[in-house]
Protein backbone atom coordinates (compact mmCIF):
# COMPACT_ATOMS: atom_id res chain seq x y z
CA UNK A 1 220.23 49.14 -10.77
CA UNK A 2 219.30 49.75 -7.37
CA UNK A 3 216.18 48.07 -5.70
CA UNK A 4 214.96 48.73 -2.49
CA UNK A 5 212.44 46.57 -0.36
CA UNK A 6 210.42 47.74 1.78
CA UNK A 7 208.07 44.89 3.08
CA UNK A 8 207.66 41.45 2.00
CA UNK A 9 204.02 41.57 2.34
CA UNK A 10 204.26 38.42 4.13
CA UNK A 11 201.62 38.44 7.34
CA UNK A 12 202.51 36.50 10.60
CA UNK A 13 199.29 34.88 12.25
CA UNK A 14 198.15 36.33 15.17
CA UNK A 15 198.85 33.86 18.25
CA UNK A 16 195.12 32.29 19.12
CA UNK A 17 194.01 33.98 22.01
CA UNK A 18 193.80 31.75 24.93
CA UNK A 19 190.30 30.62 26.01
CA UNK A 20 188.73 28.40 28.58
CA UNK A 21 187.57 24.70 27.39
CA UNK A 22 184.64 23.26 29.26
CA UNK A 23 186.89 21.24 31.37
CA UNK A 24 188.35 24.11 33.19
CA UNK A 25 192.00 23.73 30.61
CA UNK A 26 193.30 26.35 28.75
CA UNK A 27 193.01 26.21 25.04
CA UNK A 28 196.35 26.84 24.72
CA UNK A 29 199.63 27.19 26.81
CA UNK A 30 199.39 30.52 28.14
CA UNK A 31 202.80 32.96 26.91
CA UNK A 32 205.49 32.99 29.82
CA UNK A 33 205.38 36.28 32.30
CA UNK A 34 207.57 38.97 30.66
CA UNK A 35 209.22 42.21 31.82
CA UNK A 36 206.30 44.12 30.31
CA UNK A 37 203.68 41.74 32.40
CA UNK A 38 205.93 42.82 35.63
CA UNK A 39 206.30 46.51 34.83
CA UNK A 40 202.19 46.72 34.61
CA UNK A 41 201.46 45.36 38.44
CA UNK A 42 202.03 48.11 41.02
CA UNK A 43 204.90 48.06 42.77
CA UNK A 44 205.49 47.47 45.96
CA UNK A 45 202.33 45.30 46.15
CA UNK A 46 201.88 41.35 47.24
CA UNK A 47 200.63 40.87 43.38
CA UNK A 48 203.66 42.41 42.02
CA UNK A 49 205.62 39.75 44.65
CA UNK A 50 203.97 36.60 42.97
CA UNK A 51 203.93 37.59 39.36
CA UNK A 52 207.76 38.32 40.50
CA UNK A 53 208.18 34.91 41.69
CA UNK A 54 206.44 33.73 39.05
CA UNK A 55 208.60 35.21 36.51
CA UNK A 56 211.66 34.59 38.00
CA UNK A 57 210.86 30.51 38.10
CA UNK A 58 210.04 30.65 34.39
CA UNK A 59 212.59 31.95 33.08
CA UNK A 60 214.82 30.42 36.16
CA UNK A 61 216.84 33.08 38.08
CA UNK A 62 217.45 31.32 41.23
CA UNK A 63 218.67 34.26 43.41
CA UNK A 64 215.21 36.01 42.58
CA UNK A 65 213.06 32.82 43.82
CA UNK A 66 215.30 32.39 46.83
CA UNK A 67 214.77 36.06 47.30
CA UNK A 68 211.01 35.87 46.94
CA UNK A 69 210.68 33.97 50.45
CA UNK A 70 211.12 35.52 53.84
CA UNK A 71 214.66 34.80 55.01
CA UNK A 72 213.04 32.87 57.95
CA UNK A 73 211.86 30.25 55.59
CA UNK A 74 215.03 30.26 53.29
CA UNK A 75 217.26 29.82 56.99
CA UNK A 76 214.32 26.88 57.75
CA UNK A 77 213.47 25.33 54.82
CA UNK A 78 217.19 25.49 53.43
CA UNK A 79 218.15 27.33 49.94
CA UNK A 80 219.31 24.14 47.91
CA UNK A 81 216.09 22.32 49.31
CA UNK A 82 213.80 25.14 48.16
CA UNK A 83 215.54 25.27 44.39
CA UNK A 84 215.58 21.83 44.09
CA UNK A 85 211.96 21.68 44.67
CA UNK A 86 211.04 24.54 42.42
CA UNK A 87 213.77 23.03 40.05
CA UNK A 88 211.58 19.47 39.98
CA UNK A 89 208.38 21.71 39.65
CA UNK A 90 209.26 24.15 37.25
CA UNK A 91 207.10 22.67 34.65
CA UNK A 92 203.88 23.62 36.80
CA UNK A 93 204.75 27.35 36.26
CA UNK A 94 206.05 27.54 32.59
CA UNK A 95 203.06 26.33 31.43
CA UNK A 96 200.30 28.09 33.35
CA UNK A 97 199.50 31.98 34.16
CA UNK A 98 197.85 32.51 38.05
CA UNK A 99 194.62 33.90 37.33
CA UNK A 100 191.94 35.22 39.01
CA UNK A 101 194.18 36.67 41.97
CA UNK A 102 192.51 37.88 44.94
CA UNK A 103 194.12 39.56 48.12
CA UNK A 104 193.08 38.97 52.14
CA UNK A 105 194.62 41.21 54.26
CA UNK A 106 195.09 40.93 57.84
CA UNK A 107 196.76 42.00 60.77
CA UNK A 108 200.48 42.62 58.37
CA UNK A 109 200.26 39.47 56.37
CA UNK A 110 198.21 39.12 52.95
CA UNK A 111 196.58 36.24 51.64
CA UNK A 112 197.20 36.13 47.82
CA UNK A 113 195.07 33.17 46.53
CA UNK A 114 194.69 32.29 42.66
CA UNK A 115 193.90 29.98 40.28
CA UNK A 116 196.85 28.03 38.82
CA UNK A 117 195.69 27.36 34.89
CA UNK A 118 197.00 25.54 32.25
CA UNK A 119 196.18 23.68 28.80
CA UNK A 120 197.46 20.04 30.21
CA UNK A 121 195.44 20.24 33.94
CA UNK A 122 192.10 21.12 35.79
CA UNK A 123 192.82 24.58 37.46
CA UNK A 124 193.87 24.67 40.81
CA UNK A 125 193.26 26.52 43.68
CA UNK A 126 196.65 27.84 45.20
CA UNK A 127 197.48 30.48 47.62
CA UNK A 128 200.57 32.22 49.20
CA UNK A 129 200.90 34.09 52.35
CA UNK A 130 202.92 36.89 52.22
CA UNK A 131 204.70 39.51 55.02
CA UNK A 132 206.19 43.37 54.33
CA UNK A 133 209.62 42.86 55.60
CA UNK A 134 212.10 45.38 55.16
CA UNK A 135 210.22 47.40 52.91
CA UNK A 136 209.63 44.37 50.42
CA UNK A 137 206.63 41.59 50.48
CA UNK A 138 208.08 38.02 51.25
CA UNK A 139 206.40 35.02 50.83
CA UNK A 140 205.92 33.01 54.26
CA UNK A 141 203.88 29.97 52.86
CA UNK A 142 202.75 29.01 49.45
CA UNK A 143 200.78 26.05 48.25
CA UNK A 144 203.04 25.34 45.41
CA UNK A 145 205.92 24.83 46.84
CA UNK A 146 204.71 23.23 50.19
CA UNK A 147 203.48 20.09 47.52
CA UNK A 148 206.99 20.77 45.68
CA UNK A 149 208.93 20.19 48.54
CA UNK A 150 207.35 16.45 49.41
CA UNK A 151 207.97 15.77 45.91
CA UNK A 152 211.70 16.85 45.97
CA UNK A 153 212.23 15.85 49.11
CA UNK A 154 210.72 12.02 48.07
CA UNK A 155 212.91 12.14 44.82
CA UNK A 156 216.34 12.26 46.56
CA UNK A 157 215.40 8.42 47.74
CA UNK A 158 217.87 5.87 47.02
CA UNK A 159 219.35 5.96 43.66
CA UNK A 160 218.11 3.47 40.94
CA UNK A 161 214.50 2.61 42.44
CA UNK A 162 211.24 3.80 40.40
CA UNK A 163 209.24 4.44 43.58
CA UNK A 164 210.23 6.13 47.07
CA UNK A 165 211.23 4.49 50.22
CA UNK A 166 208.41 5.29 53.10
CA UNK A 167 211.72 7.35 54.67
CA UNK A 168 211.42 9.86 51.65
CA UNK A 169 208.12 10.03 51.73
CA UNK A 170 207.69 10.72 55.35
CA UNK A 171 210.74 13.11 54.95
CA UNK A 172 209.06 14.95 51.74
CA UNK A 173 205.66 14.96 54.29
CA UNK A 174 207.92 16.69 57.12
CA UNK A 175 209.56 19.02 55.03
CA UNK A 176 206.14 20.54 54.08
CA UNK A 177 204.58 20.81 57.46
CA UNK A 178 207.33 21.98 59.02
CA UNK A 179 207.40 24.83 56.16
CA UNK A 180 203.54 25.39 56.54
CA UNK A 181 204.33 25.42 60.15
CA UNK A 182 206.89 27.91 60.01
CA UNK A 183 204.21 30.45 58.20
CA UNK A 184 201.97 29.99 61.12
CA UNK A 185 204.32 30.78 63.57
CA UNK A 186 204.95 33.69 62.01
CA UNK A 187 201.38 34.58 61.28
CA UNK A 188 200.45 33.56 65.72
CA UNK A 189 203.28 35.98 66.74
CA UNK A 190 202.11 39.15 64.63
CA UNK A 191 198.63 38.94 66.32
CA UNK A 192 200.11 39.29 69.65
């Protein structure tokens, strides 16, 4: 005797959709960016650029991120300094979705500003300056790794203490003005 199944009649729940609590938190932990999300934002756009960025630091392809920034800032800023940072902050993108994404544009650069939400914080206010450069937008500036990079910077203090030296502190400051500086460099010589 042959028998044949066809369904199990078994019925997987829906996933909650994700809602805003009165606190500003996400209900729930929004899903991760996927390949779909990507191929819906128009290319060739600064969106596209940070849901790229985005996507690549979820699901961690470090040659993406590093290829996110303008080669100025990876030269600058350094490449192992700028994955370790994102490395140490990785959390603050798995969990959260940029939402609310609005674009400035101005003399070549673009001013992509959004609100970082999540279920376990308030929502912050980020933004990300970005330049075309060779046919592709590059990020010159960001928020969230400008407060990654004191944190990474302050983390490779000496080895066994629980709280930073005020050398890696002052170095983790440094590293993130002189990467906000570099963005305004940039941003002073294209209005000339």
């Amino acid at each position: 005797m042959l028998a044949v199944v066809t369904g199990c009649g078994v019925k997987t729940p829906a996933a909650p959709p994700v809602h805003t609590l009165e606190d500003g938190r996400l209900s729930i932990d929004p899903p991760p960016v996927t390949l779909a999300d990507l191929a819906q934002e128009p290319r060739g756009t600064p969106r596209s650029a940070l849901m790229g960025l985005w996507f690549s630091i979820q699901w961690w392809d470090e040659p993406a991120i590093l290829a996110a920034y303008a080669p100025g800032v990876v030269a600058h800023v350094g490449r192992r300094t700028i994955a370790g940072a994102w490395d140490l902050r990785r959390g603050s993108v798995i969990g959260a979705r940029p939402r609310n994404v609005k674009l400035t544009r101005s003399r070549g650069l673009t001013l992509v500003t959004f609100t970082r939400e999540s279920r376990t914080a308030a929502p912050v206010q980020e933004s990300a300056t970005l330049s075309l450069l060779g046919g592709s937008w590059r990020i010159l500036h960001d928020t969230m790794l400008e407060d990654a990079l004191a944190a990474y910077v302050q983390s490779l203090g000496p080895r066994g203490q629980q709280t930073p030296s005020p050398a890696a502190i002052r170095r983790g400051i440094e590293a993130s003005r002189r990467f906000r500086d570099f963005a305004a460099t940039r941003a002073a010589r294209r209005e000339r």
